[in-house]
C-alpha atoms as a PDB file:
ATOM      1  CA  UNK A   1     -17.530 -58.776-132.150  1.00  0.00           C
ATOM      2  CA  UNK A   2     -21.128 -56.953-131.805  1.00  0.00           C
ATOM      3  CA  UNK A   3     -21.841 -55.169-128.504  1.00  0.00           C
ATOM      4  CA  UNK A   4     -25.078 -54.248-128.113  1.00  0.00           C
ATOM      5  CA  UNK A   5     -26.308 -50.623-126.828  1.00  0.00           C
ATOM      6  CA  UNK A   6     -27.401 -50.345-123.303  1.00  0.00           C
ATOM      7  CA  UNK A   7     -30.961 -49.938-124.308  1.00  0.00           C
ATOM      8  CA  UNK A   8     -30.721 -53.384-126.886  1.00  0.00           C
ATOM      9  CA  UNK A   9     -28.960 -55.299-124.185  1.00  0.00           C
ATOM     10  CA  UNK A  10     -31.736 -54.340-121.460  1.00  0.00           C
ATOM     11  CA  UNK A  11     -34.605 -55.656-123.860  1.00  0.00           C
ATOM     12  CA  UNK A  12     -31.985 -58.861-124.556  1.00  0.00           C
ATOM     13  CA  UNK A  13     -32.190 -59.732-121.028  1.00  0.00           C
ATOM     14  CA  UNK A  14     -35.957 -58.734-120.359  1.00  0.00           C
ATOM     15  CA  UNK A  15     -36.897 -61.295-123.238  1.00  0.00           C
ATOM     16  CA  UNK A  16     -34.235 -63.714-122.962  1.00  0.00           C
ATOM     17  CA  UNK A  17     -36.132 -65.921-119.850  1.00  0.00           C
ATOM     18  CA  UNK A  18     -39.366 -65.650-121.539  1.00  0.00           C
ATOM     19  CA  UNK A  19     -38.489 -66.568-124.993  1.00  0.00           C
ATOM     20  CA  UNK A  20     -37.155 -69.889-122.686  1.00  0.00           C
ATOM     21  CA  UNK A  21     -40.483 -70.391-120.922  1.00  0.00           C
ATOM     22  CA  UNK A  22     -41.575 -70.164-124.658  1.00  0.00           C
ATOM     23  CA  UNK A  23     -39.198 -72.666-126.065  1.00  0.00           C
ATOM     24  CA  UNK A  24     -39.516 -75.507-123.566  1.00  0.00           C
ATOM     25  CA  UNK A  25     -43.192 -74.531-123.440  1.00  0.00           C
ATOM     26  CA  UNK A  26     -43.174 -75.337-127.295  1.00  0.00           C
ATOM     27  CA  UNK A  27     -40.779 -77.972-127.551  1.00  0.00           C
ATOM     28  CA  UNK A  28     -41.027 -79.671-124.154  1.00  0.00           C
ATOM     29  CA  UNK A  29     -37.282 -79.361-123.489  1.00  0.00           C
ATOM     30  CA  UNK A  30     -37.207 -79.555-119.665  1.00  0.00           C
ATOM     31  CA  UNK A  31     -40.245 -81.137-118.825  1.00  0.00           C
ATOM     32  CA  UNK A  32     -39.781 -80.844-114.595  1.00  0.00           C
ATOM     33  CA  UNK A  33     -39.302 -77.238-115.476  1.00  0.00           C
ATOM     34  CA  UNK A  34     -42.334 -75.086-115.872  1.00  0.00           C
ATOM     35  CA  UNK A  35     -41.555 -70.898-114.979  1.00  0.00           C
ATOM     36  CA  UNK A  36     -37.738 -70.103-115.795  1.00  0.00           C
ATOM     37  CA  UNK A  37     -38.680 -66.602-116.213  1.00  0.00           C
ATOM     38  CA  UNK A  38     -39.510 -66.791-112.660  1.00  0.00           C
ATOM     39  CA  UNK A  39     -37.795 -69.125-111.032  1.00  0.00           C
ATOM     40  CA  UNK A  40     -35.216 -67.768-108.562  1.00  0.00           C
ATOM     41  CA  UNK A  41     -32.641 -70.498-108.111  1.00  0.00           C
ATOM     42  CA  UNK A  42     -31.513 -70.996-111.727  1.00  0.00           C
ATOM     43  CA  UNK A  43     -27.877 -70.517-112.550  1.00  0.00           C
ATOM     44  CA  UNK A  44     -27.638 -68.253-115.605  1.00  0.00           C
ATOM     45  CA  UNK A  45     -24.818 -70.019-117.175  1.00  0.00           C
ATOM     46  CA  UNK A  46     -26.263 -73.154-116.745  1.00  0.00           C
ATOM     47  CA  UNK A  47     -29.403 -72.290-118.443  1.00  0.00           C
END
């Protein structure tokens, strides 16, 4: 099991939500959803 430094999982989290926006932006995943990064009523796990 890898665990990450405190530093490497910080920048994990600060890209994680846009790399999403990215995705779906890219691959039109979730069409009815257009700003994960900053959407405030989005479960974590169910993203």
């Amino acid at each position: 099991m890898l665990t990450l430094s405190e530093s490497d999982g910080k920048l994990y989290y600060d890209l994680w939500k846009p790399l999403l926006d990215y995705t779906n932006d890219r691959f039109h995943v979730k069409e009815h959803v257009k700003d994960i990064t900053h959407a405030q009523d989005l479960d974590p796990r169910e993203i």
